[in-house]
PDB file of N, CA and C in Angstrom:
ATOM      1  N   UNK A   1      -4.878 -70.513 -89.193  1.00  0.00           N
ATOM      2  CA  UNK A   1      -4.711 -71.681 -88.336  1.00  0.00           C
ATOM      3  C   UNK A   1      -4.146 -71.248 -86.990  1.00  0.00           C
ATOM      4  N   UNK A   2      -4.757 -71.853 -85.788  1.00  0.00           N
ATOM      5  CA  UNK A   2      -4.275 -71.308 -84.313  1.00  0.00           C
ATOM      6  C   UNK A   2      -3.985 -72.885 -84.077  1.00  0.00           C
ATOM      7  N   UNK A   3      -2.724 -72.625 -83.064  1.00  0.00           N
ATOM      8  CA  UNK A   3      -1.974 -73.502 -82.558  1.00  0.00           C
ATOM      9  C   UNK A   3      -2.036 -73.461 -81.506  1.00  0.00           C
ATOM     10  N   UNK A   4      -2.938 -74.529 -80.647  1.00  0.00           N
ATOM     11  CA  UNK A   4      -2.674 -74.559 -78.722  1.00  0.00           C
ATOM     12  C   UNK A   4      -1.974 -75.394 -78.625  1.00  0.00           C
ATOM     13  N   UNK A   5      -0.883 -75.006 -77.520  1.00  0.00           N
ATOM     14  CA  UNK A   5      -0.297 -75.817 -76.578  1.00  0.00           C
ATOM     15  C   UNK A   5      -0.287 -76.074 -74.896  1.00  0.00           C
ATOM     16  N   UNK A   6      -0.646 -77.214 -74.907  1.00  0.00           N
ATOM     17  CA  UNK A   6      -1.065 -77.404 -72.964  1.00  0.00           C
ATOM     18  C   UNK A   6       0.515 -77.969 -72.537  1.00  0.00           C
ATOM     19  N   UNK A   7       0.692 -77.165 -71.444  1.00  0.00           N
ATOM     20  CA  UNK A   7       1.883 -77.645 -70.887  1.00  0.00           C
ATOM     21  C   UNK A   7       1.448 -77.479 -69.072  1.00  0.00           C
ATOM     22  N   UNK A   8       1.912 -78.580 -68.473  1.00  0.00           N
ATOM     23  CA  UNK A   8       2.233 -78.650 -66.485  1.00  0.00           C
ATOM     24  C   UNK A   8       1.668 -79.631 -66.278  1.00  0.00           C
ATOM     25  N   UNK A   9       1.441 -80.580 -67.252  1.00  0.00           N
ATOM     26  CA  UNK A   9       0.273 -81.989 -66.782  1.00  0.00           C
ATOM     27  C   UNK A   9       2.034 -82.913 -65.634  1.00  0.00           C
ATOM     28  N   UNK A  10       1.556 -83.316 -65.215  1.00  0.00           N
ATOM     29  CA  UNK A  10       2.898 -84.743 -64.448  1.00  0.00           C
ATOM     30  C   UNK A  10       1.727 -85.273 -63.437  1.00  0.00           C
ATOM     31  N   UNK A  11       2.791 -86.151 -62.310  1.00  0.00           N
ATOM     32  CA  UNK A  11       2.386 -86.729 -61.472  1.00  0.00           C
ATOM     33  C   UNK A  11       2.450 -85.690 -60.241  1.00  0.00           C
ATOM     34  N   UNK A  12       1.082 -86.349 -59.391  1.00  0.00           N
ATOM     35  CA  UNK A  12       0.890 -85.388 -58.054  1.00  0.00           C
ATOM     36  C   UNK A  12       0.078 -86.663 -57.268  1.00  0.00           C
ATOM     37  N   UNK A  13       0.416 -86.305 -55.922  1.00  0.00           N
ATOM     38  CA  UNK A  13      -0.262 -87.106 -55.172  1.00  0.00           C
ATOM     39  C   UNK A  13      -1.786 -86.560 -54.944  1.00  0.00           C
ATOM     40  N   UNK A  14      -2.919 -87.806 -54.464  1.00  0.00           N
ATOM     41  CA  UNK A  14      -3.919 -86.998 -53.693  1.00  0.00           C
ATOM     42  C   UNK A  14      -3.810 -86.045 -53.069  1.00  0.00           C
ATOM     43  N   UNK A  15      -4.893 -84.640 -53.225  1.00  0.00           N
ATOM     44  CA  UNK A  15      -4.532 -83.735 -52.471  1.00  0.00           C
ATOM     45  C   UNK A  15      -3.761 -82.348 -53.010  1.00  0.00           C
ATOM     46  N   UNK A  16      -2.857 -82.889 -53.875  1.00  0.00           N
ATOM     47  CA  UNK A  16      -1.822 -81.952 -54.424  1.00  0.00           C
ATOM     48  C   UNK A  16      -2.835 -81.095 -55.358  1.00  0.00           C
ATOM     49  N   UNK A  17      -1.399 -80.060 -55.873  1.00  0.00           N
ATOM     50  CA  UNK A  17      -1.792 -79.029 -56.524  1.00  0.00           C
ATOM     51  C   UNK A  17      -1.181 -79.216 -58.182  1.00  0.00           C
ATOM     52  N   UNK A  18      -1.607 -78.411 -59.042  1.00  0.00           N
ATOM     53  CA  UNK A  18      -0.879 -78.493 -60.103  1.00  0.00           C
ATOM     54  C   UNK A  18      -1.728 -77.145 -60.854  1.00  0.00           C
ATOM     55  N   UNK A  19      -0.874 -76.421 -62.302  1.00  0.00           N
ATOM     56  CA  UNK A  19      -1.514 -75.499 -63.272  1.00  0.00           C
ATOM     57  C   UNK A  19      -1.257 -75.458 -63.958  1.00  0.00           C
ATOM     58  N   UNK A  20      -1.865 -76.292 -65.229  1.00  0.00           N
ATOM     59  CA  UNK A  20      -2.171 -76.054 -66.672  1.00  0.00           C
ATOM     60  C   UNK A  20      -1.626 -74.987 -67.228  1.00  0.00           C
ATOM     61  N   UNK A  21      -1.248 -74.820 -68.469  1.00  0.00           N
ATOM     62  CA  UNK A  21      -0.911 -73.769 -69.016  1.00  0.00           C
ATOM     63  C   UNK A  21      -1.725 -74.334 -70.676  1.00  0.00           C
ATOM     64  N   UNK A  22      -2.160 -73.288 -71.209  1.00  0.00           N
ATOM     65  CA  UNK A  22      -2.205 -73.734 -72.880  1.00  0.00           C
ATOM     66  C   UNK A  22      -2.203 -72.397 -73.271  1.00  0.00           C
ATOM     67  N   UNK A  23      -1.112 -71.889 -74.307  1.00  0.00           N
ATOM     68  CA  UNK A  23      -0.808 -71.232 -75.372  1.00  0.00           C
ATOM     69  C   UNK A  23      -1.219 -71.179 -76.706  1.00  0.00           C
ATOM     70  N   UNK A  24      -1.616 -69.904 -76.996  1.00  0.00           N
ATOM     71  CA  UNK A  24      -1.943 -69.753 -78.559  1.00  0.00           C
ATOM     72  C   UNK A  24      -1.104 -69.287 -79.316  1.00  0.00           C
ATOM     73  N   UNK A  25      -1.045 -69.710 -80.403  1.00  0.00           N
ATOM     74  CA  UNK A  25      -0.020 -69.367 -82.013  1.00  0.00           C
ATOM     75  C   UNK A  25      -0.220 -68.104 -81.970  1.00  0.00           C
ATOM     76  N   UNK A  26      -1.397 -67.442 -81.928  1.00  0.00           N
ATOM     77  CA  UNK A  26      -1.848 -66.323 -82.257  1.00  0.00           C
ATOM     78  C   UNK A  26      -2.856 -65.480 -81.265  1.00  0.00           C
ATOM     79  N   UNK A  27      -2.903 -63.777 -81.300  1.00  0.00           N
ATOM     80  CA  UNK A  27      -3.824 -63.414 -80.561  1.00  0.00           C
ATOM     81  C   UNK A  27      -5.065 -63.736 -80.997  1.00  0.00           C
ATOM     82  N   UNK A  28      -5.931 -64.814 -80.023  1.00  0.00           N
ATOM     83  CA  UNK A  28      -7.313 -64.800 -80.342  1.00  0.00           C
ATOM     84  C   UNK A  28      -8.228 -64.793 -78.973  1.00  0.00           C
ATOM     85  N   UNK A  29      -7.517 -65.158 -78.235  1.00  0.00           N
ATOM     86  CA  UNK A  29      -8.295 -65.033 -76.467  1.00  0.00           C
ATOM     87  C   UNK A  29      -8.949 -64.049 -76.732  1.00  0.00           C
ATOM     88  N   UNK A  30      -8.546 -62.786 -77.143  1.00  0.00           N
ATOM     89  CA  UNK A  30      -9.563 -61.607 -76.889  1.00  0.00           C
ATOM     90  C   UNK A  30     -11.257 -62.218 -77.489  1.00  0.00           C
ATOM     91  N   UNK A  31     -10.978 -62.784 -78.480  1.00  0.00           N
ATOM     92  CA  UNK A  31     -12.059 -63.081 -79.276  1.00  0.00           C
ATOM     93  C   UNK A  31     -12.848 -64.418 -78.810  1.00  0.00           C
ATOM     94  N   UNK A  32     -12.289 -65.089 -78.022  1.00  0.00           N
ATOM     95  CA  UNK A  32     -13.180 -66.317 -78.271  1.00  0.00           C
ATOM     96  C   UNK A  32     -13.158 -66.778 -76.683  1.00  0.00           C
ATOM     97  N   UNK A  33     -14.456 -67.403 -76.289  1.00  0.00           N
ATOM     98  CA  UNK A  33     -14.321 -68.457 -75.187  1.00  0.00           C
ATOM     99  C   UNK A  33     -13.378 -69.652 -75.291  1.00  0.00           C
ATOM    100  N   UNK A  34     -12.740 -69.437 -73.491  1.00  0.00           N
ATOM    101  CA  UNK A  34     -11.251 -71.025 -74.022  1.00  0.00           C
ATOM    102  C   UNK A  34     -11.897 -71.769 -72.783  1.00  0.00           C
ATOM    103  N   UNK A  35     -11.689 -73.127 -73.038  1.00  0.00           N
ATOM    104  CA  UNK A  35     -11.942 -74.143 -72.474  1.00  0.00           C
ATOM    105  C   UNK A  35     -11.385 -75.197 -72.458  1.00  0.00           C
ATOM    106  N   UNK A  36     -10.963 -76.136 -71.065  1.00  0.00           N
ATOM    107  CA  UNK A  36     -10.842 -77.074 -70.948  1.00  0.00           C
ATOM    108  C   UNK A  36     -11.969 -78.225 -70.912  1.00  0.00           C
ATOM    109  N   UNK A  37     -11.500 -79.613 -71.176  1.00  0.00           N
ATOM    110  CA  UNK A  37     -12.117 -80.886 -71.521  1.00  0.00           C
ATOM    111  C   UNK A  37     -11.023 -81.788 -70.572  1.00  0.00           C
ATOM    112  N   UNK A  38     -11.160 -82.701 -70.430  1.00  0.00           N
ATOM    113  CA  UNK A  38     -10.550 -83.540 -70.010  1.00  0.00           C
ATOM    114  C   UNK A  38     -10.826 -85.484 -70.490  1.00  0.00           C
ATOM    115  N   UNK A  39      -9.933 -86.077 -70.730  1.00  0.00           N
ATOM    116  CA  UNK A  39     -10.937 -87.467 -70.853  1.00  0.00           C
ATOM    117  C   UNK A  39      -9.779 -88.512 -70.026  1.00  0.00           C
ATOM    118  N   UNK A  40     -10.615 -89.281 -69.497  1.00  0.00           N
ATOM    119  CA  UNK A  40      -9.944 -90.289 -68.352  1.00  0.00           C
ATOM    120  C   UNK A  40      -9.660 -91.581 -69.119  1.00  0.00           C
ATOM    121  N   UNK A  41      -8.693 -92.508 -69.054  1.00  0.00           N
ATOM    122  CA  UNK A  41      -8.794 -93.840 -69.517  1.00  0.00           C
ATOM    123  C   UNK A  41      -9.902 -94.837 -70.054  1.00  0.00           C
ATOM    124  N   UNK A  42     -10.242 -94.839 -71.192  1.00  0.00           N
ATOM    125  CA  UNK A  42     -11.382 -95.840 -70.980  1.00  0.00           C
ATOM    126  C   UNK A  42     -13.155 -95.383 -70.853  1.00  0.00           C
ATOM    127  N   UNK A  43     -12.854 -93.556 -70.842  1.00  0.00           N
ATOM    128  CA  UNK A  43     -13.936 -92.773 -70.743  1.00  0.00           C
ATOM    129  C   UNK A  43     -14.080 -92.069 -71.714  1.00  0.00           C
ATOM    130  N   UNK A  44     -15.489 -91.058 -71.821  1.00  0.00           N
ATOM    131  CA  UNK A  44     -15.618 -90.457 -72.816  1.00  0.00           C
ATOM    132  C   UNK A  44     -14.830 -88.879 -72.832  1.00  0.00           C
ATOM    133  N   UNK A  45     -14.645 -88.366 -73.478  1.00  0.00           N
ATOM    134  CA  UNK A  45     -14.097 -86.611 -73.204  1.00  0.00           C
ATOM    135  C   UNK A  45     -15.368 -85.931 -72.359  1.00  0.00           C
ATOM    136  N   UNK A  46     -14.914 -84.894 -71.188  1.00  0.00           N
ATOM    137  CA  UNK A  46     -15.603 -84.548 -70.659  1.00  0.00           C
ATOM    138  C   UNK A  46     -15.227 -83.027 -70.247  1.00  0.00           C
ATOM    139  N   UNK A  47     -16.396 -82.375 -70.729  1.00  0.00           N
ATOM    140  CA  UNK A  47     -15.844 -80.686 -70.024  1.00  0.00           C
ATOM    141  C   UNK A  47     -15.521 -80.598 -68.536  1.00  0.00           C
ATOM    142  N   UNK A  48     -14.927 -79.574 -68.343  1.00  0.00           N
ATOM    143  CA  UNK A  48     -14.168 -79.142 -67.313  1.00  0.00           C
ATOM    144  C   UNK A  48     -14.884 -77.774 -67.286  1.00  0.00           C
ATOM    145  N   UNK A  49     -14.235 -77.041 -68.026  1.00  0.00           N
ATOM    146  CA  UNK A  49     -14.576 -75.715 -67.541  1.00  0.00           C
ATOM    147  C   UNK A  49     -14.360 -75.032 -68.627  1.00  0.00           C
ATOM    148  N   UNK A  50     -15.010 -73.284 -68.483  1.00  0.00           N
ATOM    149  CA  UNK A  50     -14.654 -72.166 -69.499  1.00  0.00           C
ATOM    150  C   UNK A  50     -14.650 -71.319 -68.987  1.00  0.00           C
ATOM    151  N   UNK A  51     -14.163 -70.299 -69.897  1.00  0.00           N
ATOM    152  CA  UNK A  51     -14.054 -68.761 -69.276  1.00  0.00           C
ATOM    153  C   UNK A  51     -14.368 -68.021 -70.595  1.00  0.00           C
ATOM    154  N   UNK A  52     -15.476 -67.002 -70.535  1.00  0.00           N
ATOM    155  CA  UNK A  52     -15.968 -66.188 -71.967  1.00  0.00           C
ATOM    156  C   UNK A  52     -14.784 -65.058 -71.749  1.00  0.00           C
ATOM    157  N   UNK A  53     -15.055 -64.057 -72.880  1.00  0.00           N
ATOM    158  CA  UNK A  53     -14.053 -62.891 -73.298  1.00  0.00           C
ATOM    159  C   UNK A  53     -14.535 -62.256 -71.846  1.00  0.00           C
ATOM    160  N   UNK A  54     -15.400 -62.074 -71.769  1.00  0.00           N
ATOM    161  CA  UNK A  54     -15.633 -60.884 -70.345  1.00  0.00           C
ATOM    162  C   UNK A  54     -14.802 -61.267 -69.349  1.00  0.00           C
ATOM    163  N   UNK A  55     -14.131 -62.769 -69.161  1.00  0.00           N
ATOM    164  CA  UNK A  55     -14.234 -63.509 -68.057  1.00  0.00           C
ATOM    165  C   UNK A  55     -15.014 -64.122 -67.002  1.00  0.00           C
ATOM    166  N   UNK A  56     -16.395 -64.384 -67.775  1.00  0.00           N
ATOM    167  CA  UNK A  56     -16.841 -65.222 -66.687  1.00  0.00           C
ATOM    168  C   UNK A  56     -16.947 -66.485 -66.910  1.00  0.00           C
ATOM    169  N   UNK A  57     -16.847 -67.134 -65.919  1.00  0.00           N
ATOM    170  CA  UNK A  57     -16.685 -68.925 -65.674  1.00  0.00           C
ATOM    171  C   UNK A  57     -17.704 -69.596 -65.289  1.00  0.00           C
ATOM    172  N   UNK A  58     -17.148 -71.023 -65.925  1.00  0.00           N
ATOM    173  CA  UNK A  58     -18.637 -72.066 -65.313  1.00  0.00           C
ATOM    174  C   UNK A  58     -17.959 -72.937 -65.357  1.00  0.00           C
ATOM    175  N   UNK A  59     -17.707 -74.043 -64.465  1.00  0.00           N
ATOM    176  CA  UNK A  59     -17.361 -75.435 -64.271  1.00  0.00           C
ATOM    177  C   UNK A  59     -18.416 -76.328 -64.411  1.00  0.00           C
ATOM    178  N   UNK A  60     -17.602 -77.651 -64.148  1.00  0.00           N
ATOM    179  CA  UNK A  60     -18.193 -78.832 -64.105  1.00  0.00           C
ATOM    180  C   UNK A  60     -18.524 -78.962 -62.657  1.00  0.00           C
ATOM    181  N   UNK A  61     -19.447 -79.880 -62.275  1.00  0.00           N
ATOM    182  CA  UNK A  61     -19.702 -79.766 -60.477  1.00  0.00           C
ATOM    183  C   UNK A  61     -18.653 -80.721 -60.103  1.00  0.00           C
ATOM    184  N   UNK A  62     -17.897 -81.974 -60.545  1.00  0.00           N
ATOM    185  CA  UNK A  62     -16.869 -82.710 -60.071  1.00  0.00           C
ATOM    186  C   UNK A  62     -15.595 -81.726 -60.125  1.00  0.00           C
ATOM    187  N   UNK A  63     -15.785 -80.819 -60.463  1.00  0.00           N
ATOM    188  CA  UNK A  63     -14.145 -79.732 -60.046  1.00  0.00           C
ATOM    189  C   UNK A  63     -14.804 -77.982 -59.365  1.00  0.00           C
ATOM    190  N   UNK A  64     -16.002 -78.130 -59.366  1.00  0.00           N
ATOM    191  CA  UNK A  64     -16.098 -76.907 -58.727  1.00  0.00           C
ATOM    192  C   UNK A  64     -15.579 -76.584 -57.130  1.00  0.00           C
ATOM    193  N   UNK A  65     -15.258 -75.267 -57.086  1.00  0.00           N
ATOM    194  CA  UNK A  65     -14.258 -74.995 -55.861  1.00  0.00           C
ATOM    195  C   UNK A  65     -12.954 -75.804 -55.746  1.00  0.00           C
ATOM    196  N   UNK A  66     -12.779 -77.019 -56.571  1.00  0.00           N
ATOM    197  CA  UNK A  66     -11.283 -76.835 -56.571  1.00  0.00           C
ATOM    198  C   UNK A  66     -10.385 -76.693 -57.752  1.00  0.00           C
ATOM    199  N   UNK A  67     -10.955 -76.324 -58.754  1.00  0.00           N
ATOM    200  CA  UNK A  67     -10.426 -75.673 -60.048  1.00  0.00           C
ATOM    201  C   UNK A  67     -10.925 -74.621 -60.581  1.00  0.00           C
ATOM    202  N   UNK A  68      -9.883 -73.401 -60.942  1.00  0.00           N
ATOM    203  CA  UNK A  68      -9.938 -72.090 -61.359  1.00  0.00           C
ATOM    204  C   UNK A  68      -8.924 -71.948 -62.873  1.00  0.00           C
ATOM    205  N   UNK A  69     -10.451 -71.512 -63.424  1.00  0.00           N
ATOM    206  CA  UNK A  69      -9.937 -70.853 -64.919  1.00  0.00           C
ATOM    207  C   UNK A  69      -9.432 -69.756 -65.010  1.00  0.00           C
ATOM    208  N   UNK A  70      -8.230 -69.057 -65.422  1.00  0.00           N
ATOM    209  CA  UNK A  70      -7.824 -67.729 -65.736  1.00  0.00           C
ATOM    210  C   UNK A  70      -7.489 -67.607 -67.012  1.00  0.00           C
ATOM    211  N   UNK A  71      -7.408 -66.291 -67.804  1.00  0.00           N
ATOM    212  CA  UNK A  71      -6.859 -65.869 -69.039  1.00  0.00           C
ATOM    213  C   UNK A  71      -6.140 -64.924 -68.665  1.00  0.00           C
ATOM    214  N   UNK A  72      -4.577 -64.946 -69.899  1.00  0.00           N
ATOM    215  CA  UNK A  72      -4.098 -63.463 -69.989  1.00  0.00           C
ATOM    216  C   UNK A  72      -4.128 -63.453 -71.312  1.00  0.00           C
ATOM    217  N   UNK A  73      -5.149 -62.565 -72.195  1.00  0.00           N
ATOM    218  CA  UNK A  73      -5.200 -62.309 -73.365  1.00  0.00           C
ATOM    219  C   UNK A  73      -3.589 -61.654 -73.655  1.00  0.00           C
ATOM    220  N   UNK A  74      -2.942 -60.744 -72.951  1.00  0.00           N
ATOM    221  CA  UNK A  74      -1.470 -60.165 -73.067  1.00  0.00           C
ATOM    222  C   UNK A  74      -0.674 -61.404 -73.763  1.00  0.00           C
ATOM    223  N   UNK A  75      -0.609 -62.333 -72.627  1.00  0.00           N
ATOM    224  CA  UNK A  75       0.212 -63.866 -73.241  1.00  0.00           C
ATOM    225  C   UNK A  75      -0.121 -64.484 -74.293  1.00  0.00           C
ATOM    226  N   UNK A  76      -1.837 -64.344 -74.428  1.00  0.00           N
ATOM    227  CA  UNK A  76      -2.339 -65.477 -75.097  1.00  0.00           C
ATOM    228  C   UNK A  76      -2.516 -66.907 -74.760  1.00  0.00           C
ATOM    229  N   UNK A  77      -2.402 -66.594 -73.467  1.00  0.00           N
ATOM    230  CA  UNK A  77      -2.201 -67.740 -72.745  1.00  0.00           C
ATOM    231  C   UNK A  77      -3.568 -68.165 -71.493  1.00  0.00           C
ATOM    232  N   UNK A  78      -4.436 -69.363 -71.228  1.00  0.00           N
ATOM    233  CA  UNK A  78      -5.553 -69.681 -70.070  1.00  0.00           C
ATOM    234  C   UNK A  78      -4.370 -70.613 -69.264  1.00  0.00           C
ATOM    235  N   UNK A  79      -5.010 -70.402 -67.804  1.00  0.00           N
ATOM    236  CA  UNK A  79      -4.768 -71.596 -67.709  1.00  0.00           C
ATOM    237  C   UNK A  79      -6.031 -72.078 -66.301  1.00  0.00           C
ATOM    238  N   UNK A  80      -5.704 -73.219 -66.139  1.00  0.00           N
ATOM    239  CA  UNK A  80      -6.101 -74.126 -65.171  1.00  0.00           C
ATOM    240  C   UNK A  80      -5.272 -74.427 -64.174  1.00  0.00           C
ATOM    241  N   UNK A  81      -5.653 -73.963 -62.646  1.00  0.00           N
ATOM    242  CA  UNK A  81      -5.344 -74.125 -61.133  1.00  0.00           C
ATOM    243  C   UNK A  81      -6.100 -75.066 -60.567  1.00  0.00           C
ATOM    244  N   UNK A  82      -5.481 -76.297 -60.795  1.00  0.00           N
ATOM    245  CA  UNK A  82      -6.373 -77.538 -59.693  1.00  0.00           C
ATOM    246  C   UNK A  82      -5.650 -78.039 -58.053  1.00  0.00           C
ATOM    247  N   UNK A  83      -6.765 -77.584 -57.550  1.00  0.00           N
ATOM    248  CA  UNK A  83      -6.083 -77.875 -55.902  1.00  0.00           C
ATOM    249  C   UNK A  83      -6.989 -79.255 -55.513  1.00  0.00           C
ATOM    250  N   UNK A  84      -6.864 -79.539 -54.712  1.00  0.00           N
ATOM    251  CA  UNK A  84      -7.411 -80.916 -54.014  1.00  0.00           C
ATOM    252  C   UNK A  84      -7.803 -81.491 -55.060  1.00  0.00           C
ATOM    253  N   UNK A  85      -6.413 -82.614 -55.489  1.00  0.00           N
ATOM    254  CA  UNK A  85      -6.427 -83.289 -56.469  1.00  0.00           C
ATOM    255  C   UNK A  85      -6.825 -84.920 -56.311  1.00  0.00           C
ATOM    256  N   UNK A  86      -8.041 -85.554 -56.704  1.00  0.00           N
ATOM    257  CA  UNK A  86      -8.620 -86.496 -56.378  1.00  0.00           C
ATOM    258  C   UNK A  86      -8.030 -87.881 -57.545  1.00  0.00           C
ATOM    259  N   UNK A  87      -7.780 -88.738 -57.271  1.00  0.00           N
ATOM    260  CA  UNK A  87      -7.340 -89.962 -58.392  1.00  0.00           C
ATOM    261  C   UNK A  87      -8.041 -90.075 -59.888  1.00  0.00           C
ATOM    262  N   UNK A  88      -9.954 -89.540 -59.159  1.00  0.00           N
ATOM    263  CA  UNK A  88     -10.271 -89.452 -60.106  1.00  0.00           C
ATOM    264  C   UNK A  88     -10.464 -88.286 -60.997  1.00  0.00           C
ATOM    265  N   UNK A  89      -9.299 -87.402 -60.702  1.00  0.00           N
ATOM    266  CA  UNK A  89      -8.893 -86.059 -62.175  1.00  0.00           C
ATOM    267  C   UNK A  89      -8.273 -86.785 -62.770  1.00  0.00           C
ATOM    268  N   UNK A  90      -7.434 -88.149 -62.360  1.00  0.00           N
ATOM    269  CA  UNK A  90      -6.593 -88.340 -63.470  1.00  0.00           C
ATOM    270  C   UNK A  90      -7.141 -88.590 -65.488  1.00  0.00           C
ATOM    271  N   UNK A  91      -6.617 -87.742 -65.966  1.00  0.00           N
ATOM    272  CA  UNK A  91      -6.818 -88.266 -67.666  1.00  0.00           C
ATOM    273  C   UNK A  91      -6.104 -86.940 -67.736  1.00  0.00           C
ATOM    274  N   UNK A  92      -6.281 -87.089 -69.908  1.00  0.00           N
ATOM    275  CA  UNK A  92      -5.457 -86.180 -70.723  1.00  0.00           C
ATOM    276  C   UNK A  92      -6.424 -85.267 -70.634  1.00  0.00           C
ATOM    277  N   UNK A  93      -5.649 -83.731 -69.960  1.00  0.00           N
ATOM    278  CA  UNK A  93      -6.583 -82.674 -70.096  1.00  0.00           C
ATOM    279  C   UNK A  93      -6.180 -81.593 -71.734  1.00  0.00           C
ATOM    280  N   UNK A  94      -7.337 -80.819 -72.179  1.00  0.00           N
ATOM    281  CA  UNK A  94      -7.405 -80.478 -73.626  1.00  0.00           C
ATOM    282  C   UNK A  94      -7.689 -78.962 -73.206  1.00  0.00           C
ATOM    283  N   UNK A  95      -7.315 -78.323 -74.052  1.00  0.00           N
ATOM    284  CA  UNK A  95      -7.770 -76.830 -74.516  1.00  0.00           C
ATOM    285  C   UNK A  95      -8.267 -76.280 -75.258  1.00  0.00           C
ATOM    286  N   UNK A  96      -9.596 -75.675 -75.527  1.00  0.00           N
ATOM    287  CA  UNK A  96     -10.034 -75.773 -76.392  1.00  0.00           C
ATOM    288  C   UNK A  96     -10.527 -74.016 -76.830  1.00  0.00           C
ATOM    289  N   UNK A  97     -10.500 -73.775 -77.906  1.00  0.00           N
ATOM    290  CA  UNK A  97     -11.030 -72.661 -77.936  1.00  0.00           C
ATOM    291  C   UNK A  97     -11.731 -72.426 -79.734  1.00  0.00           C
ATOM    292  N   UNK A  98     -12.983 -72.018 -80.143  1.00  0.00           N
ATOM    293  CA  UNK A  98     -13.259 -71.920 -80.767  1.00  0.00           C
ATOM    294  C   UNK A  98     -13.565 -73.262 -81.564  1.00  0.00           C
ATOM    295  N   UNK A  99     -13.336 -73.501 -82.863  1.00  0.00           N
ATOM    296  CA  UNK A  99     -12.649 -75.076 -83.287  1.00  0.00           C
ATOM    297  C   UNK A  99     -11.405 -75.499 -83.057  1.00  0.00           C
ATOM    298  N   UNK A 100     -10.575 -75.048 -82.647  1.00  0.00           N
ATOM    299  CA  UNK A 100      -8.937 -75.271 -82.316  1.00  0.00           C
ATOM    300  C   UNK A 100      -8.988 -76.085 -80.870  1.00  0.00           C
ATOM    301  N   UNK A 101      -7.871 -77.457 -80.962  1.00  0.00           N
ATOM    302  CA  UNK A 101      -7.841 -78.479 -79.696  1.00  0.00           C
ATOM    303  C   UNK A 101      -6.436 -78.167 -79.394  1.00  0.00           C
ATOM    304  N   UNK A 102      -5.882 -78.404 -78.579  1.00  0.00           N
ATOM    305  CA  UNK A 102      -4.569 -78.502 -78.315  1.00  0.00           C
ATOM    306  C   UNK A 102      -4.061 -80.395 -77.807  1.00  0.00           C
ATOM    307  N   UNK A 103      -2.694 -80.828 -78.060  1.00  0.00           N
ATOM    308  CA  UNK A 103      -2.670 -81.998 -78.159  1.00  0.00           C
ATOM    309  C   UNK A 103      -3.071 -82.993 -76.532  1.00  0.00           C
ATOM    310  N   UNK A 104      -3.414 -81.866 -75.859  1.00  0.00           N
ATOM    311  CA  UNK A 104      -3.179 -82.387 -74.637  1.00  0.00           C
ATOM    312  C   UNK A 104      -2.143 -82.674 -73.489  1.00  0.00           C
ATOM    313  N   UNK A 105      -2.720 -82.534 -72.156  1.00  0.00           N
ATOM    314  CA  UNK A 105      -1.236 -82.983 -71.211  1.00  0.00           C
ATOM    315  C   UNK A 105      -1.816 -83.740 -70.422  1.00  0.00           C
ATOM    316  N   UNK A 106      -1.178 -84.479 -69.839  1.00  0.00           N
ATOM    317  CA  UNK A 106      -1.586 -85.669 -68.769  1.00  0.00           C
ATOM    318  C   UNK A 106      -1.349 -85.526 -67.295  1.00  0.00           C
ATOM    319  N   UNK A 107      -2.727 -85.460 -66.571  1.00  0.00           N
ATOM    320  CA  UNK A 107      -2.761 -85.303 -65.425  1.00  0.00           C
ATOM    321  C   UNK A 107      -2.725 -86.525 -64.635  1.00  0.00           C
ATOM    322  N   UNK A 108      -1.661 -87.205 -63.782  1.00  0.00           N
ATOM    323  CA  UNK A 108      -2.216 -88.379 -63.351  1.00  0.00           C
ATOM    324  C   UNK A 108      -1.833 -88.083 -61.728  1.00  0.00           C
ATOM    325  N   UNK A 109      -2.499 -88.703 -60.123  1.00  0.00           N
ATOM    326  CA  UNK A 109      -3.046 -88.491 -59.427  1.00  0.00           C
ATOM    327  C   UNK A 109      -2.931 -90.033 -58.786  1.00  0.00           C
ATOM    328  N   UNK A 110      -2.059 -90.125 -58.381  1.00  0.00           N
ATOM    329  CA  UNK A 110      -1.732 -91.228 -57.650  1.00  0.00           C
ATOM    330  C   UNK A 110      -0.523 -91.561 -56.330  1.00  0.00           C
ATOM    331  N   UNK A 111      -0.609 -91.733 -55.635  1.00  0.00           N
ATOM    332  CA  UNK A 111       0.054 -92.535 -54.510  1.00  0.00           C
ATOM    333  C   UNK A 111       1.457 -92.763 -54.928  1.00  0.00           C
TER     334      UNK A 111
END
């Protein structure tokens, strides 16, 4: 059993910056593609982004160029760098890797 945890979700104004963190129980980054999801109020869950073992990435086009995926397999730890933060990033963002979810953190994006 692997255990993620997402931690740095709060409040930020339009514009602002913020970075995700999600942690694993265990070393498995080496092994597996990690990914974020995100789902907004009232919406369905929606990918964000990934990063494979090699490190390469693919976003969603509503966050491309202003969100960056990194891994440190060392930590066990991805995270997510969102700059020009729009109202509509706000929802609970997820981590995902393999079958393992993490409980989520909340990004909200308001005035």
């Amino acid at each position: 059993q692997v255990q993620l945890v997402e931690s740095g979700g709060g409040l930020v104004q339009p514009g602002g910056s913020l970075r995700l963190s999600c942690a694993a129980s265990r070393s498995i980054f080496s092994i597996y593609t990690m990914g974020w999801y995100r789902q907004a109020p009232g919406k369905q869950r929606e990918w964000v982004t990934q990063i494979t073992t090699d490190g390469s990435t693919n976003y969603a086009d509503s966050v491309k160029g202003r969100f960056t995926i990194s891994r440190d397999n060392a930590k066990n730890t991805v995270y997510l760098q969102m700059h020009s933060l729009k109202p509509e990033d706000t929802a609970i963002y997820y981590c995902y890797t393999y079958t393992y979810w993490g409980q989520g953190t909340l990004v909200t994006v308001s005035e």
